[in-house]
Protein backbone atom coordinates (compact mmCIF):
# COMPACT_ATOMS: atom_id res chain seq x y z
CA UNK A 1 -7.82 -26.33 14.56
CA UNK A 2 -5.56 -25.52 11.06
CA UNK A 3 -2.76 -23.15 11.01
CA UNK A 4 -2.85 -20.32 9.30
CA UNK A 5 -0.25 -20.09 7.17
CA UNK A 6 -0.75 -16.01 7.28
CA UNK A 7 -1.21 -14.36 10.31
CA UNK A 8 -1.69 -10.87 8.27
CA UNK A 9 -4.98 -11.00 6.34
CA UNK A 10 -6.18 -7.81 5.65
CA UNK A 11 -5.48 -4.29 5.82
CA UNK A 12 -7.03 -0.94 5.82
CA UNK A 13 -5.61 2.62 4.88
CA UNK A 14 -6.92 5.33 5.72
CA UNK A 15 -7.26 8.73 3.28
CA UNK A 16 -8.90 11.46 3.40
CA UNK A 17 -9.52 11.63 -0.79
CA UNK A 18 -10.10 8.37 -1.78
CA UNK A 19 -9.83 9.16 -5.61
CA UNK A 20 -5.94 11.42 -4.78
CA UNK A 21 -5.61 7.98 -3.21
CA UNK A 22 -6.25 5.48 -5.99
CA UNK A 23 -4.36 7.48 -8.44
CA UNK A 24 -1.54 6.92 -5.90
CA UNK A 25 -1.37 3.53 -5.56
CA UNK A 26 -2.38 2.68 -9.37
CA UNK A 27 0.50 4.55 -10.09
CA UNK A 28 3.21 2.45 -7.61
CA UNK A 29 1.73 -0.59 -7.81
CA UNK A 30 1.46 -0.56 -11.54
CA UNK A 31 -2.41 -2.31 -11.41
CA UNK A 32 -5.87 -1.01 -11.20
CA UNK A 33 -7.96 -0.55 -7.71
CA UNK A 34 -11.29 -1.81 -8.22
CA UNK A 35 -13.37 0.84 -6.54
CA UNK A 36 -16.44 -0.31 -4.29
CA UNK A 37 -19.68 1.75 -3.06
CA UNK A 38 -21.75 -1.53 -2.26
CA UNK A 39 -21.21 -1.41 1.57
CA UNK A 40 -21.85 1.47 4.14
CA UNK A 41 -18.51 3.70 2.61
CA UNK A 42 -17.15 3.39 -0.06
CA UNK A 43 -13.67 1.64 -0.76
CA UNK A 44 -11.03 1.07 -3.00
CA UNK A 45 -9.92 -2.54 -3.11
CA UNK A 46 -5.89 -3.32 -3.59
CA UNK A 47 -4.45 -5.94 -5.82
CA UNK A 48 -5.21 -9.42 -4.47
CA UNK A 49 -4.06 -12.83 -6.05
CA UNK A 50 -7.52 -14.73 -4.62
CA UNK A 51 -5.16 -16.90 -3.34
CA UNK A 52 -6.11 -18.67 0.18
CA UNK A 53 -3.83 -17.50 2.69
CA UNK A 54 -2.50 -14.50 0.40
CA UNK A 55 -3.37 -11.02 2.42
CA UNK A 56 -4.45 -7.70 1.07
CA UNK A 57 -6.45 -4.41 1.80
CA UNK A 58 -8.24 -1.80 0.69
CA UNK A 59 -8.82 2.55 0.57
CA UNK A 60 -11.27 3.82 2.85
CA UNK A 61 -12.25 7.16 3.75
CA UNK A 62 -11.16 7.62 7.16
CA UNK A 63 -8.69 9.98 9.36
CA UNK A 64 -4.70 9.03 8.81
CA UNK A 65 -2.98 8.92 11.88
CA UNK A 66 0.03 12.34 11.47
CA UNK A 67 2.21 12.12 9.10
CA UNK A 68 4.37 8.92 9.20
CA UNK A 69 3.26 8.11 12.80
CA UNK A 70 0.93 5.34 11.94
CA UNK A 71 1.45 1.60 11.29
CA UNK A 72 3.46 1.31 8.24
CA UNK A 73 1.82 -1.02 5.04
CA UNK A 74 4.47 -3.10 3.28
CA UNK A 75 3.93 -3.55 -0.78
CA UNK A 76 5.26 -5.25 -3.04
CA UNK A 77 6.00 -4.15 -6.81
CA UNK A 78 6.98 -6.29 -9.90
CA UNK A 79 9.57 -3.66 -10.77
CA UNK A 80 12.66 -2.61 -10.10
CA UNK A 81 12.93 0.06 -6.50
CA UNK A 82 14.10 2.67 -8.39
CA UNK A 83 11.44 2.81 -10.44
CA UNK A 84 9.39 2.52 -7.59
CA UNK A 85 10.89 5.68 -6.10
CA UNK A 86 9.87 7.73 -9.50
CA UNK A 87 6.28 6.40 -9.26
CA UNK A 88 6.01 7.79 -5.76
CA UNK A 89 7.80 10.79 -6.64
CA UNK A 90 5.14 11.40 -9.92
CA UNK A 91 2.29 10.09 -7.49
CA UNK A 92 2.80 12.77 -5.12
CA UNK A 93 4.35 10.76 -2.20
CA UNK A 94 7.82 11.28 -0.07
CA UNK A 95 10.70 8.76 -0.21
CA UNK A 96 11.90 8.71 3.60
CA UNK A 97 14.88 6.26 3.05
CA UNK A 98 17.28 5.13 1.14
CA UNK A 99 17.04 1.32 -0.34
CA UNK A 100 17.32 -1.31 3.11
CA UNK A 101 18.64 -4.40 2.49
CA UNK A 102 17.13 -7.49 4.94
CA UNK A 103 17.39 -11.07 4.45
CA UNK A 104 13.95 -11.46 2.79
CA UNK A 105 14.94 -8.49 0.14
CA UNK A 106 15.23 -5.42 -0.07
CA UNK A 107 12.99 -2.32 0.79
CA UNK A 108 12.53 1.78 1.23
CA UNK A 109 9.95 3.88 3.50
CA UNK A 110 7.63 6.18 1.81
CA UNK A 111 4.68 8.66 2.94
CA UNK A 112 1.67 8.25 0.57
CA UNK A 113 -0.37 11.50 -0.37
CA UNK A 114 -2.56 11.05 2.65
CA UNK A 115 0.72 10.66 5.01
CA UNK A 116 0.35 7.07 5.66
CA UNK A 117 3.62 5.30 6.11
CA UNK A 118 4.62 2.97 3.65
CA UNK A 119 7.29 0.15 3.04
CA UNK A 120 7.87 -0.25 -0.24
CA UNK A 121 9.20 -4.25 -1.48
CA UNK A 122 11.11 -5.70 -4.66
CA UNK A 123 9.27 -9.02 -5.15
């Protein structure tokens, strides 16, 4: 048996408008959601490397727990956290915290358009 060397492989958020949703996150992250109506729902797929071992997510229509109550989804942007605080500002999200410094970098809490709770990374 092999290690994993990621015990987090995939995610899925919940939202109740999937295309209120993808402007969202197109707009923090910076990068296109490739949007996919193969399978039973349809989805909206997040940034992913295609690296083995590299974990990611997707959109799907579904019921968000209340507002800010539900797990919370870590992302990482390629730009400075200010910055990232005006995207979610222009995306119609919520900053919840100030920046929060941790030994693996530093961080804020934001509430996405469909009230899913978000962590928002520096990498």
């Amino acid at each position: 048996m092999t290690q994993a060397s990621n015990r987090l492989v995939w995610t899925e958020i919940p939202v109740t408008d999937l295309d209120r949703a993808m402007a969202f996150y197109e707009k923090v992250l910076g990068e296109p959601l490739k949007r996919d109506d193969t399978g039973p729902n349809p989805m909206a797929m997040l940034p992913y490397s295609g690296e083995l071992g590299a974990a990611s997510g997707h959109l799907y229509p579904g019921k968000p727990a209340p507002k800010g109550e539900g797990t919370t989804v870590h992302l990482a942007v390629p730009f400075e956290l200010d910055d990232a605080m005006a995207r979610i500002g222009e995306a119609g999200g919520e900053i919840v915290s100030d920046v929060i410094t941790i030994p693996a970098g530093s961080f804020f809490y934001a509430i996405d358009t469909e009230g899913n709770s978000l962590g928002i990374f520096k990498i």
